[in-house]
C-alpha atoms as a PDB file:
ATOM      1  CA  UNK A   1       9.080  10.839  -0.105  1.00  0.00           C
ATOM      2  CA  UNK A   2       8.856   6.926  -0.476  1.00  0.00           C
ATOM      3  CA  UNK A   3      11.635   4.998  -0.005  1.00  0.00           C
ATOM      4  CA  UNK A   4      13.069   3.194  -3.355  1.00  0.00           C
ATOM      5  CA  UNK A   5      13.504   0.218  -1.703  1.00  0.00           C
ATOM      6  CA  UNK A   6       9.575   0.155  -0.891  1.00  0.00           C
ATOM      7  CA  UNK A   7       8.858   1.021  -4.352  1.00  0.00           C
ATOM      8  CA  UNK A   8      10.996  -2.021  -5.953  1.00  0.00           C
ATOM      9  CA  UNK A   9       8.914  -4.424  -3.227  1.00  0.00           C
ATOM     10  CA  UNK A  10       5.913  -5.119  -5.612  1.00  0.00           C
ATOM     11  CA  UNK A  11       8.527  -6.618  -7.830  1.00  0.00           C
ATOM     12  CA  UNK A  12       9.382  -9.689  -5.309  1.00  0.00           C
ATOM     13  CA  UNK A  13       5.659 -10.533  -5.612  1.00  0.00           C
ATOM     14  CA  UNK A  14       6.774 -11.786  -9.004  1.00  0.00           C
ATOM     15  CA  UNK A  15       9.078 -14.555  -7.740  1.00  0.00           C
ATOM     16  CA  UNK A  16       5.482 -16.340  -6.037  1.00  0.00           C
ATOM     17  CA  UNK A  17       4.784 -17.721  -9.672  1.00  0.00           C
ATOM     18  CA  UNK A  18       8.162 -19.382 -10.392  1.00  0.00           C
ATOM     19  CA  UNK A  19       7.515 -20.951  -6.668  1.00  0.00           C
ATOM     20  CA  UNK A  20       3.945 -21.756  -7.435  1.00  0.00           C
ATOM     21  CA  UNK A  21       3.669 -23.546 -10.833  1.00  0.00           C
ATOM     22  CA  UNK A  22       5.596 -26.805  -9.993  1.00  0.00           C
ATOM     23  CA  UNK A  23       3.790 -27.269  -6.759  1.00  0.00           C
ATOM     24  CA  UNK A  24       0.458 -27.327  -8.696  1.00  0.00           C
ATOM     25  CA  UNK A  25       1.280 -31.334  -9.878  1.00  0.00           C
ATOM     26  CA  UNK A  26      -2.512 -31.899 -10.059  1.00  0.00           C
ATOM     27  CA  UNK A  27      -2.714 -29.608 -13.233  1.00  0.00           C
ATOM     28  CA  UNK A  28       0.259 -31.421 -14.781  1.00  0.00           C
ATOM     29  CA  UNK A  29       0.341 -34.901 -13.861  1.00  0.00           C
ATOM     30  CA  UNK A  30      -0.670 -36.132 -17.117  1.00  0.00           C
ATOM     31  CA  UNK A  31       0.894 -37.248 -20.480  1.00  0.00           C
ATOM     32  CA  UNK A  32      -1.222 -35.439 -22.885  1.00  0.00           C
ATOM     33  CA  UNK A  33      -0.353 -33.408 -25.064  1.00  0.00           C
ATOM     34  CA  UNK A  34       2.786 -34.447 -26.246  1.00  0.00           C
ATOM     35  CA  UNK A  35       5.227 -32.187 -27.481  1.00  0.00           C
ATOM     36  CA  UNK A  36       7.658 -33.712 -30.256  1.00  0.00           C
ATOM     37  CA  UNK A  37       6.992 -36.989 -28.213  1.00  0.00           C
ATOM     38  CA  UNK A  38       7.639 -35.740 -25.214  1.00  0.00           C
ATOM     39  CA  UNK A  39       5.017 -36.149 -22.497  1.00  0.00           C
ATOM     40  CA  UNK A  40       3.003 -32.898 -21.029  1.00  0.00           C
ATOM     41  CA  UNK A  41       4.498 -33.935 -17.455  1.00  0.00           C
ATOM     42  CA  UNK A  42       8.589 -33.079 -18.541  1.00  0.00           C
ATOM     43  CA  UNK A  43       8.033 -30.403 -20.702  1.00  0.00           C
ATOM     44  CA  UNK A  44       5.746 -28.635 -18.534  1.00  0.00           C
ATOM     45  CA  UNK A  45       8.556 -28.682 -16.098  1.00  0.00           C
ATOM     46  CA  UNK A  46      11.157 -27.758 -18.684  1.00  0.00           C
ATOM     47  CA  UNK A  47       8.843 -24.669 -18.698  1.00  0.00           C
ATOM     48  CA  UNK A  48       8.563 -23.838 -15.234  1.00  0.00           C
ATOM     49  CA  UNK A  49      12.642 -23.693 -15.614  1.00  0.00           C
ATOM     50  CA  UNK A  50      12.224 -21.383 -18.206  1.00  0.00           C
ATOM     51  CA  UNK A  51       9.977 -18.736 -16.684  1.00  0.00           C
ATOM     52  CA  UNK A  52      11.726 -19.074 -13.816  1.00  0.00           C
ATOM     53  CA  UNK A  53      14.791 -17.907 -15.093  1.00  0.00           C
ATOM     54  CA  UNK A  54      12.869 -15.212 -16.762  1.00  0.00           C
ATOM     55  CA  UNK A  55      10.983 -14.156 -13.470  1.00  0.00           C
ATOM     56  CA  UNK A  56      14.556 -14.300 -11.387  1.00  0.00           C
ATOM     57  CA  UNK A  57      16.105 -12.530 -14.152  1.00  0.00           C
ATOM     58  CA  UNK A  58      13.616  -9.474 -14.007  1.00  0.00           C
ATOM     59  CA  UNK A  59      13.284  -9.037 -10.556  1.00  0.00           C
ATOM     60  CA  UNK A  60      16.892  -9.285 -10.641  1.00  0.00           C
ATOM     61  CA  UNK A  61      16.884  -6.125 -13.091  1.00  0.00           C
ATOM     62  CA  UNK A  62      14.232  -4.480 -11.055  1.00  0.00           C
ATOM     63  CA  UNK A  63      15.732  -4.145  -8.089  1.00  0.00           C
ATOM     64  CA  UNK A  64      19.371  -3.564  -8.524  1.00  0.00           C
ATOM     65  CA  UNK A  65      20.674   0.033  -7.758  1.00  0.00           C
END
């Protein structure tokens, strides 16, 4: 029988994109499009924040016991 920690492990591979997505500044280094003004560069990061939160938050529920 596995063990259920092993089982929940596929779920940390989740966390790489949170990591990833700001350290790719090529793709966002750049002011268009705008969003209600605000340049692509910002609220692209505002995003990142987002889905990070997201990510964290359901590995978070994925894992607990």
């Amino acid at each position: 029988m596995p063990d259920p920690d092993q089982r929940r492990r596929p779920l940390y591979w989740l966390l790489v994109v949170p990591t990833v997505a700001p350290l790719a500044v090529p793709l966002y280094n750049r002011m268009d499009p705008q969003l209600l003004g605000v340049p692509f560069f910002f609220w692209y990061q505002l995003a990142c924040a987002v889905l990070a939160t997201v990510v964290i938050s359901i590995v978070y529920l994925g894992v607990r016991r």
